[in-house]
Protein backbone atom coordinates (compact mmCIF):
# COMPACT_ATOMS: atom_id res chain seq x y z
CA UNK A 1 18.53 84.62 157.37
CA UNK A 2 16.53 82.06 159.06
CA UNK A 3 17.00 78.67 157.26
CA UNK A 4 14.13 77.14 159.63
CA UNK A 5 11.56 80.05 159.08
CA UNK A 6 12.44 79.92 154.92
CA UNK A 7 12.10 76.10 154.92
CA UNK A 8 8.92 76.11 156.08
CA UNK A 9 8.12 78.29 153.38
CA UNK A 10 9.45 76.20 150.70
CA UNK A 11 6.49 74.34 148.08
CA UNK A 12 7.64 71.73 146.34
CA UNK A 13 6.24 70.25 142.82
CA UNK A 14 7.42 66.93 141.51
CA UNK A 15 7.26 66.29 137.79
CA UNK A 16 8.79 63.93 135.59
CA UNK A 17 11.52 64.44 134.78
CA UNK A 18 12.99 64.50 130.60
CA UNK A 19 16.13 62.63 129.44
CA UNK A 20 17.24 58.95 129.71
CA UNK A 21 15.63 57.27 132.30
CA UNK A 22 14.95 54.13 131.99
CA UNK A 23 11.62 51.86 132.17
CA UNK A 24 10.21 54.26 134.88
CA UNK A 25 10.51 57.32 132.85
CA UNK A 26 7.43 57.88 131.84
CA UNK A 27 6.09 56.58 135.25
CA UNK A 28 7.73 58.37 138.13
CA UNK A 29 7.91 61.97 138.38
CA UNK A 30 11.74 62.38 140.20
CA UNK A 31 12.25 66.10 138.93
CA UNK A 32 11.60 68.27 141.87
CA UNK A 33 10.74 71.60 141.24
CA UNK A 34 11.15 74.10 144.56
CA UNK A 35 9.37 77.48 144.77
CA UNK A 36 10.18 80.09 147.21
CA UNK A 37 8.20 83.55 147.38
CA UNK A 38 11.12 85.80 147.64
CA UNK A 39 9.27 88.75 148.80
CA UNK A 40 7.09 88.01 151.47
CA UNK A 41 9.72 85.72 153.27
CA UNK A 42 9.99 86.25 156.97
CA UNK A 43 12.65 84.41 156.84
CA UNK A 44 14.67 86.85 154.77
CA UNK A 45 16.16 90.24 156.05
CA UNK A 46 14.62 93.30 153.89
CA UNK A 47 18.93 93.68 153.15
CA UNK A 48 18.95 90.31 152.08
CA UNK A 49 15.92 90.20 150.03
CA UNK A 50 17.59 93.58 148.02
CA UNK A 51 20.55 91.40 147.87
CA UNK A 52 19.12 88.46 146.30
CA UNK A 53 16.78 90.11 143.71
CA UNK A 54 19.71 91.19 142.43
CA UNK A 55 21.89 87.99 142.48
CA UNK A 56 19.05 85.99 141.37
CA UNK A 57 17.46 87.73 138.55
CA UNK A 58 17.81 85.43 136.45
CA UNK A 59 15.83 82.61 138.97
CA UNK A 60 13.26 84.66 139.62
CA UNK A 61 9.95 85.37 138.26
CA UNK A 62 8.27 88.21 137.80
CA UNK A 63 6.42 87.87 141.14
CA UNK A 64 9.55 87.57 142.87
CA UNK A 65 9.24 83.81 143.77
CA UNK A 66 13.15 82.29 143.28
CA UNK A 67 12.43 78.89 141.35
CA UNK A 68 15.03 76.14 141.60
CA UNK A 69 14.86 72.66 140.30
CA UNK A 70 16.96 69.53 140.26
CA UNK A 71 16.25 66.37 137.94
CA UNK A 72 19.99 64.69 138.48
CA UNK A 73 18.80 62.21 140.32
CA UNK A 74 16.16 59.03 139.70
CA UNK A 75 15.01 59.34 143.06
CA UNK A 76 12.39 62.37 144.19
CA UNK A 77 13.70 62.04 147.55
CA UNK A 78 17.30 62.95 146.45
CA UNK A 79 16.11 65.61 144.19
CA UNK A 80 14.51 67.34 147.02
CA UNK A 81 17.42 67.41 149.25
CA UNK A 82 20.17 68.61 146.50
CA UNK A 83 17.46 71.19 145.56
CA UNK A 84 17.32 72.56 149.30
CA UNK A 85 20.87 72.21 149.54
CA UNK A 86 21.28 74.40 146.10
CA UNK A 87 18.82 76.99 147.51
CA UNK A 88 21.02 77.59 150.77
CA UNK A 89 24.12 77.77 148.93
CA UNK A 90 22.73 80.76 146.54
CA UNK A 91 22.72 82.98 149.58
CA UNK A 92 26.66 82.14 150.14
């Protein structure tokens, strides 16, 4: 696994984000939604792509891109990174 090659290939979406929030709620979109196309990753060993479609099921759609989000935060900027960070750790 090549965490520089798969980063690259990372698209991000932000979108705001539901719950409590405050005034800026219905202003600032802080939920950051990551997509990764499974796949067609040449990041991703053909033994670890086998690996992970069956691990991630669950996170994946029918086109085989893994979707991950993260909304804990108030800032995008955080979101992103603990949404990276949770997409490195699902390989672990």
């Amino acid at each position: 696994m090549d965490k520089s090659i798969i980063a690259s290939e990372f698209l991000f979406k932000a979108i705001r984000s539901s719950g409590s929030g405050g005034q800026n709620v219905n202003k600032v979109s802080s939920k950051v939604v990551l997509s990764l196309d499974l796949l067609h990753s040449k990041g991703i060993t053909e033994e670890e792509k086998m690996l992970l479609q069956t691990k991630l099921a669950n996170k994946l759609t029918q086109d085989g891109n893994l979707i991950l989000t993260s909304e804990e935060d108030r800032s995008q900027l955080k979101n992103k990174e603990k949404v990276i960070k949770k997409c490195f750790k699902l390989n672990t």
